[in-house]
C-alpha atoms as a PDB file:
ATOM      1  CA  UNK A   1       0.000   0.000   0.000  1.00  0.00           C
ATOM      2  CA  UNK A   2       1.088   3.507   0.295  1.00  0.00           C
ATOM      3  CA  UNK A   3      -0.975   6.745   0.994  1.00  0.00           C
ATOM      4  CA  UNK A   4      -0.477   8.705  -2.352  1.00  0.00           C
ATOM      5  CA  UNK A   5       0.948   7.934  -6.022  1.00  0.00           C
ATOM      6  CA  UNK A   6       4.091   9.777  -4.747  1.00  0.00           C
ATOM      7  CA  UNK A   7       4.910   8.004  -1.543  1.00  0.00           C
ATOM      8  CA  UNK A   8       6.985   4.665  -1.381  1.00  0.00           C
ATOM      9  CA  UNK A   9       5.126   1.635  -0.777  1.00  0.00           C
ATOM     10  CA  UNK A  10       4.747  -0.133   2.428  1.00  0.00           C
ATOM     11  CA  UNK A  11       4.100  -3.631   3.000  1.00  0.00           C
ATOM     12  CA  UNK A  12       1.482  -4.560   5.374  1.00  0.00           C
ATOM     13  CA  UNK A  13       0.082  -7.983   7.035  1.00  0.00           C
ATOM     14  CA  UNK A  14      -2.970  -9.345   4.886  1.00  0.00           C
ATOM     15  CA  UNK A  15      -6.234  -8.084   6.828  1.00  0.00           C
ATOM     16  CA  UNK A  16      -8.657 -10.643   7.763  1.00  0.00           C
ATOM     17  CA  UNK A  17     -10.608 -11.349   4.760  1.00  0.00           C
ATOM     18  CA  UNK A  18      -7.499 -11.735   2.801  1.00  0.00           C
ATOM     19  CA  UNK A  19      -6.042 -14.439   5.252  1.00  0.00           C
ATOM     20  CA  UNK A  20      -9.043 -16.402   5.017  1.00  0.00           C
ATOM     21  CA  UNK A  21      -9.015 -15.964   0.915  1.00  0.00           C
ATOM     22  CA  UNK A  22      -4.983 -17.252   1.595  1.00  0.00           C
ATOM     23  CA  UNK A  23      -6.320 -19.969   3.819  1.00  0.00           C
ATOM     24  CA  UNK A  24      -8.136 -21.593   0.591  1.00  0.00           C
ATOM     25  CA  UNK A  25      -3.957 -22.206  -0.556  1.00  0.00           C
ATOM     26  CA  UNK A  26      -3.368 -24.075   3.050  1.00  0.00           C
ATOM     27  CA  UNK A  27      -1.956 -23.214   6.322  1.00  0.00           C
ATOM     28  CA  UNK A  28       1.521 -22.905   5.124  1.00  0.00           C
ATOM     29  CA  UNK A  29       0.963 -20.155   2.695  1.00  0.00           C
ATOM     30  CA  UNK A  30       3.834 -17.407   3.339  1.00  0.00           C
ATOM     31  CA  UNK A  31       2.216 -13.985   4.084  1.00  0.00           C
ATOM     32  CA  UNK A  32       4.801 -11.146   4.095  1.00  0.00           C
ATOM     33  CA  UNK A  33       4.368  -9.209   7.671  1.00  0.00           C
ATOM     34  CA  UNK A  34       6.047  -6.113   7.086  1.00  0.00           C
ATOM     35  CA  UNK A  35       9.600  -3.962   6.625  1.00  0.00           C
ATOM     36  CA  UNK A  36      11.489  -4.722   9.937  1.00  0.00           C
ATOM     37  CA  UNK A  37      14.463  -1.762  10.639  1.00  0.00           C
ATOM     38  CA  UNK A  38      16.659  -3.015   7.792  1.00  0.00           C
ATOM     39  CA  UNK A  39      13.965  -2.213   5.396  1.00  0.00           C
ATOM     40  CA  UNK A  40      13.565  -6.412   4.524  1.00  0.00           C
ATOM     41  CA  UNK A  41      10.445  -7.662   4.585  1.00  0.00           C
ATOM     42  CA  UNK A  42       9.389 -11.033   6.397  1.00  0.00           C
ATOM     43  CA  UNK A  43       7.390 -13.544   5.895  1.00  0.00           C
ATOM     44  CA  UNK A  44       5.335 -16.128   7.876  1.00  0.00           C
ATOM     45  CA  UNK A  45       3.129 -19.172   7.413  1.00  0.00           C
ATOM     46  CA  UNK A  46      -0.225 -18.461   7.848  1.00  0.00           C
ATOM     47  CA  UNK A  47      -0.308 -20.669  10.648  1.00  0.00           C
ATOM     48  CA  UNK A  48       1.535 -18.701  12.577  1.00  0.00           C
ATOM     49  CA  UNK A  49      -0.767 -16.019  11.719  1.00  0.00           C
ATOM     50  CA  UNK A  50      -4.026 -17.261  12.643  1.00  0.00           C
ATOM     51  CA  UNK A  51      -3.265 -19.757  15.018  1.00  0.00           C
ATOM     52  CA  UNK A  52      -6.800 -20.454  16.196  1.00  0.00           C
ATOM     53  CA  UNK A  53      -8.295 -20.185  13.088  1.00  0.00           C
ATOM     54  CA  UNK A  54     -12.298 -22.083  13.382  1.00  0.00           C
ATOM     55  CA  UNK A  55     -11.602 -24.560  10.597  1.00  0.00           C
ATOM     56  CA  UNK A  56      -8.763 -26.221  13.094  1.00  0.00           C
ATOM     57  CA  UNK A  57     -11.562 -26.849  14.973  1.00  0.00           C
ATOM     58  CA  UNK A  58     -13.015 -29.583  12.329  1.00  0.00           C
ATOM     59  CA  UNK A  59     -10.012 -30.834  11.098  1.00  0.00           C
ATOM     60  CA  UNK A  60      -9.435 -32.503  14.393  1.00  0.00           C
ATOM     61  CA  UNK A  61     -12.597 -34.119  14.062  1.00  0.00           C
END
């Protein structure tokens, strides 16, 4: 995202209707979280995103 045509982009963490677009791809989709201080960005599964997400709750069945 970024505010204006002239500003630089940012990278923000998918909001909640995106992860659970992602979550069609499976828990271990990557998901980029944001520029840390050395201007890199990271990434995590989506697990570690939504931990508690309600479908866990009927794959264990």
């Amino acid at each position: 995202m970024r505010e204006n045509e002239k500003s630089a982009f940012q990278v923000l963490t998918p909001c909640g209707i995106c992860q659970e677009r992602l979550n069609f791809w499976g828990d271990q989709v990557l998901c980029a979280i944001g520029i840390d201080k050395h201007h890199s960005v990271q990434y995590l599964p989506l697990k570690e995103l939504q931990p508690h997400h309600w479908l866990n709750v009927y794959r264990e069945q």
